[in-house]
N, C-alpha and C. Protein backbone atom coordinates (compact mmCIF):
# COMPACT_ATOMS: atom_id res chain seq x y z
N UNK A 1 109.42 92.41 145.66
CA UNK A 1 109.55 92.73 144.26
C UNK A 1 108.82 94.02 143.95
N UNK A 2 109.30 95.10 143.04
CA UNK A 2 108.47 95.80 142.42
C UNK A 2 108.18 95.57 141.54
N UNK A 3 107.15 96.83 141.26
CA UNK A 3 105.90 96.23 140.00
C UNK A 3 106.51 96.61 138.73
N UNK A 4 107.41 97.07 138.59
CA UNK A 4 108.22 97.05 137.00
C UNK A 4 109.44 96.14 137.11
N UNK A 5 109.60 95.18 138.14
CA UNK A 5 110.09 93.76 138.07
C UNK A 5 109.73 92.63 138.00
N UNK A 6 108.41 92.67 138.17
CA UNK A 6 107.55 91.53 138.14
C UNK A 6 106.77 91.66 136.60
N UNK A 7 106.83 92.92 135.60
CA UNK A 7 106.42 93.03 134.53
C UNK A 7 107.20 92.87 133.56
N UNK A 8 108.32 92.28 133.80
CA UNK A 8 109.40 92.08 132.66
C UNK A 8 108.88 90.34 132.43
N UNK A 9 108.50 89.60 133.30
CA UNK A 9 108.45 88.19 133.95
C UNK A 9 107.02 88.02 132.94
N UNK A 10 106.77 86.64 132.09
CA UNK A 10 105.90 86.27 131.66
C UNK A 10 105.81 84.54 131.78
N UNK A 11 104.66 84.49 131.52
CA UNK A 11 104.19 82.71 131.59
C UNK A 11 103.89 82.18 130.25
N UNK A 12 104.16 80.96 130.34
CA UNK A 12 103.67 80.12 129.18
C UNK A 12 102.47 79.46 129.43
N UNK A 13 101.41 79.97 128.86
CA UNK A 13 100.41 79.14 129.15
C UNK A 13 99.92 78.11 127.95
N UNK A 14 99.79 76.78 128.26
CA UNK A 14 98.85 75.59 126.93
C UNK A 14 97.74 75.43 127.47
N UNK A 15 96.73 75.18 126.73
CA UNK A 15 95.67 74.42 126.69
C UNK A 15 95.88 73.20 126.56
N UNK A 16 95.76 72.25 127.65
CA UNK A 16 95.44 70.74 127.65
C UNK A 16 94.38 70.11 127.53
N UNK A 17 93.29 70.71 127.77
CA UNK A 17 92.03 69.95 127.93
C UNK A 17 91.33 70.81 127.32
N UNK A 18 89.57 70.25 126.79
CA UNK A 18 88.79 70.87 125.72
C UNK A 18 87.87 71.97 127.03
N UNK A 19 87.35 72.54 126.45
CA UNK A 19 86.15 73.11 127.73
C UNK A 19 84.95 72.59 127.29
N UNK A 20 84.72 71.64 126.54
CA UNK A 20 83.78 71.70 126.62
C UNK A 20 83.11 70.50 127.60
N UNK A 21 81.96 70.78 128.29
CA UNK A 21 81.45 69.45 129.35
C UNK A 21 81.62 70.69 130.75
N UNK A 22 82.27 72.04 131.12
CA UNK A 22 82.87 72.32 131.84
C UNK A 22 81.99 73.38 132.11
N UNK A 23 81.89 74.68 133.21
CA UNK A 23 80.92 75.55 133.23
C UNK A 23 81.39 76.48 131.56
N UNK A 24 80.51 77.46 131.07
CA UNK A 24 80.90 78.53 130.03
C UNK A 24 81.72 79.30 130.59
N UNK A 25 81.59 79.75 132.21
CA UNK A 25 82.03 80.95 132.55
C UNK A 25 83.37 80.53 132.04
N UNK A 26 84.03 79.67 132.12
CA UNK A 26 85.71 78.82 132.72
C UNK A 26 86.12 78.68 131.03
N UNK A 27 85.17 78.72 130.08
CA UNK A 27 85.30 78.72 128.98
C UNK A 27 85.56 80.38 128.14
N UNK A 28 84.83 80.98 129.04
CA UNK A 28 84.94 82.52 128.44
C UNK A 28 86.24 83.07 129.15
N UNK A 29 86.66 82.61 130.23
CA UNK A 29 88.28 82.84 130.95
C UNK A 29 89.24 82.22 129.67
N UNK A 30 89.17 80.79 129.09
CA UNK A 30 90.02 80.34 128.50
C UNK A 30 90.14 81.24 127.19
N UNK A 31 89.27 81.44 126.52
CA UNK A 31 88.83 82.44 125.31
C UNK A 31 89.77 83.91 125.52
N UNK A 32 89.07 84.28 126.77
CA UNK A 32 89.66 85.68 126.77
C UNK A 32 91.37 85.94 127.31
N UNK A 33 91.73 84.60 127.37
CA UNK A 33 93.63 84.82 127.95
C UNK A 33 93.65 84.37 126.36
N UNK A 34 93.17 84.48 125.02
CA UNK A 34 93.54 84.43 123.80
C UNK A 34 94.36 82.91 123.56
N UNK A 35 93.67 81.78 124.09
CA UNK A 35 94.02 80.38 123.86
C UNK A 35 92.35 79.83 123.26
N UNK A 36 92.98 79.42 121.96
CA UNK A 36 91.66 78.82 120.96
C UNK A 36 91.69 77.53 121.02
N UNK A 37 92.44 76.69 121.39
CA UNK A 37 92.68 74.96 120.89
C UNK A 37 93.58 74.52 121.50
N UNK A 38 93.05 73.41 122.05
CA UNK A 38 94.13 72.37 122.16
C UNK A 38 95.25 72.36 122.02
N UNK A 39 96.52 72.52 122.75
CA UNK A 39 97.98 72.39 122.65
C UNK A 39 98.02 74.10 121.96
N UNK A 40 97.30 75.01 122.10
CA UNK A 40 97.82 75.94 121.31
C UNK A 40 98.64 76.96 122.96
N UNK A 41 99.85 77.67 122.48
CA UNK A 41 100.15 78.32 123.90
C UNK A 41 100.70 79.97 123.40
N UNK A 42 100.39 80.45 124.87
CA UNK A 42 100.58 81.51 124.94
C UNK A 42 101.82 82.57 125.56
N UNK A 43 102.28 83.26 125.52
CA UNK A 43 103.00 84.14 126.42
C UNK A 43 102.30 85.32 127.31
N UNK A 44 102.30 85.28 128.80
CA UNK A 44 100.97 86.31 129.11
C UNK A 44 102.03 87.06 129.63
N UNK A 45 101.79 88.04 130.64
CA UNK A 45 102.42 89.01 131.55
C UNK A 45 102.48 88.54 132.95
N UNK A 46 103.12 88.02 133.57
CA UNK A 46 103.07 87.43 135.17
C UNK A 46 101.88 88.58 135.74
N UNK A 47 101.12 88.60 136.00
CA UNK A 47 100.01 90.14 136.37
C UNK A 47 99.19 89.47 137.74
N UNK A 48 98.96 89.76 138.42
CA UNK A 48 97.67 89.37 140.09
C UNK A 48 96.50 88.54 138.88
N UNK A 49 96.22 89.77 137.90
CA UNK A 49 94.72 89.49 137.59
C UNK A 49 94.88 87.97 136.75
N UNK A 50 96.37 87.77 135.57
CA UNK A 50 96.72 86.98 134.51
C UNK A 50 96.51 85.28 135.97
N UNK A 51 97.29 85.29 136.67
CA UNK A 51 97.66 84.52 137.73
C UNK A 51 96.09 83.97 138.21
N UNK A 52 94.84 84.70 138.76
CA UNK A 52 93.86 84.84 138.88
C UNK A 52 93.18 84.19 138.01
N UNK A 53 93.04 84.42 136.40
CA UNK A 53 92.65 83.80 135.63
C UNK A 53 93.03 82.39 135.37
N UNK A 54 94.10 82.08 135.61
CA UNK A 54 95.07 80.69 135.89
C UNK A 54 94.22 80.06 136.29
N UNK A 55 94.52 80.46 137.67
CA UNK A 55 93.57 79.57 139.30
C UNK A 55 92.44 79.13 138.72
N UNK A 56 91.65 80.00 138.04
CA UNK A 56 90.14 79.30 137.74
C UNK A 56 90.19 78.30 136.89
N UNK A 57 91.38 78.68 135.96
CA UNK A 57 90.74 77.16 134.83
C UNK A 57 92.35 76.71 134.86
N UNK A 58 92.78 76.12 135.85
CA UNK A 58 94.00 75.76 135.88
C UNK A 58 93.61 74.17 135.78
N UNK A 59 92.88 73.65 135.49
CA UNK A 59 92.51 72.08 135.57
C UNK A 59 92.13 71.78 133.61
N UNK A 60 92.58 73.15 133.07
CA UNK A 60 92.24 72.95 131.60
C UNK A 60 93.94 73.51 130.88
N UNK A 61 94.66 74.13 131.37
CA UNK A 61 95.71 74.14 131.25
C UNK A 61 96.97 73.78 131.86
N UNK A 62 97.90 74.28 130.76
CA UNK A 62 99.51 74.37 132.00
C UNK A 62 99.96 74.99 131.69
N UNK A 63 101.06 75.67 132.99
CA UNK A 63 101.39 77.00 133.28
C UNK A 63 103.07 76.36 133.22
N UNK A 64 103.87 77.13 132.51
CA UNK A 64 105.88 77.03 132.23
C UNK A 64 106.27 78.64 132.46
C-alpha cells in the first residue's frame, strides 16, 4: 500500500470502558485520540502512530 492509500482509510473508534481504576498514562492516550465518555466514538485516520495508540488502551475501547 502507499501512504496516500492508506490515508483515505479511517477507524471508528468507542469508548467501552471508564479509565478510571487504570494507569493515567492509558487515560491521557484515551483523552488525547479526543474520546471523553463512555459510548462516545470517533473517526481517526488509519495512521502507524493512531493504530499505536489503539494497542495501548485497546482493553478500554473498540475499534470498526
Amino acid at each position: 500500500m502507499t501512504a496516500s492509500h492508506s490515508a483515505n482509510k479511517t477507524l471508528n473508534i468507542t469508548q467501552v470502558k471508564s479509565t478510571i481504576g487504570f494507569n493515567k498514562k492509558q487515560g491521557d492516550v484515551v483523552r488525547s485520540m479526543g474520546l471523553r465518555k463512555i459510548r462516545h466514538s470517533i473517526d481517526v485516520p488509519d495512521t502507524p502512530e493512531m493504530r499505536g495508540m489503539i494497542h495501548k488502551v485497546r482493553h478500554l475501547v473498540s475499534v470498526k
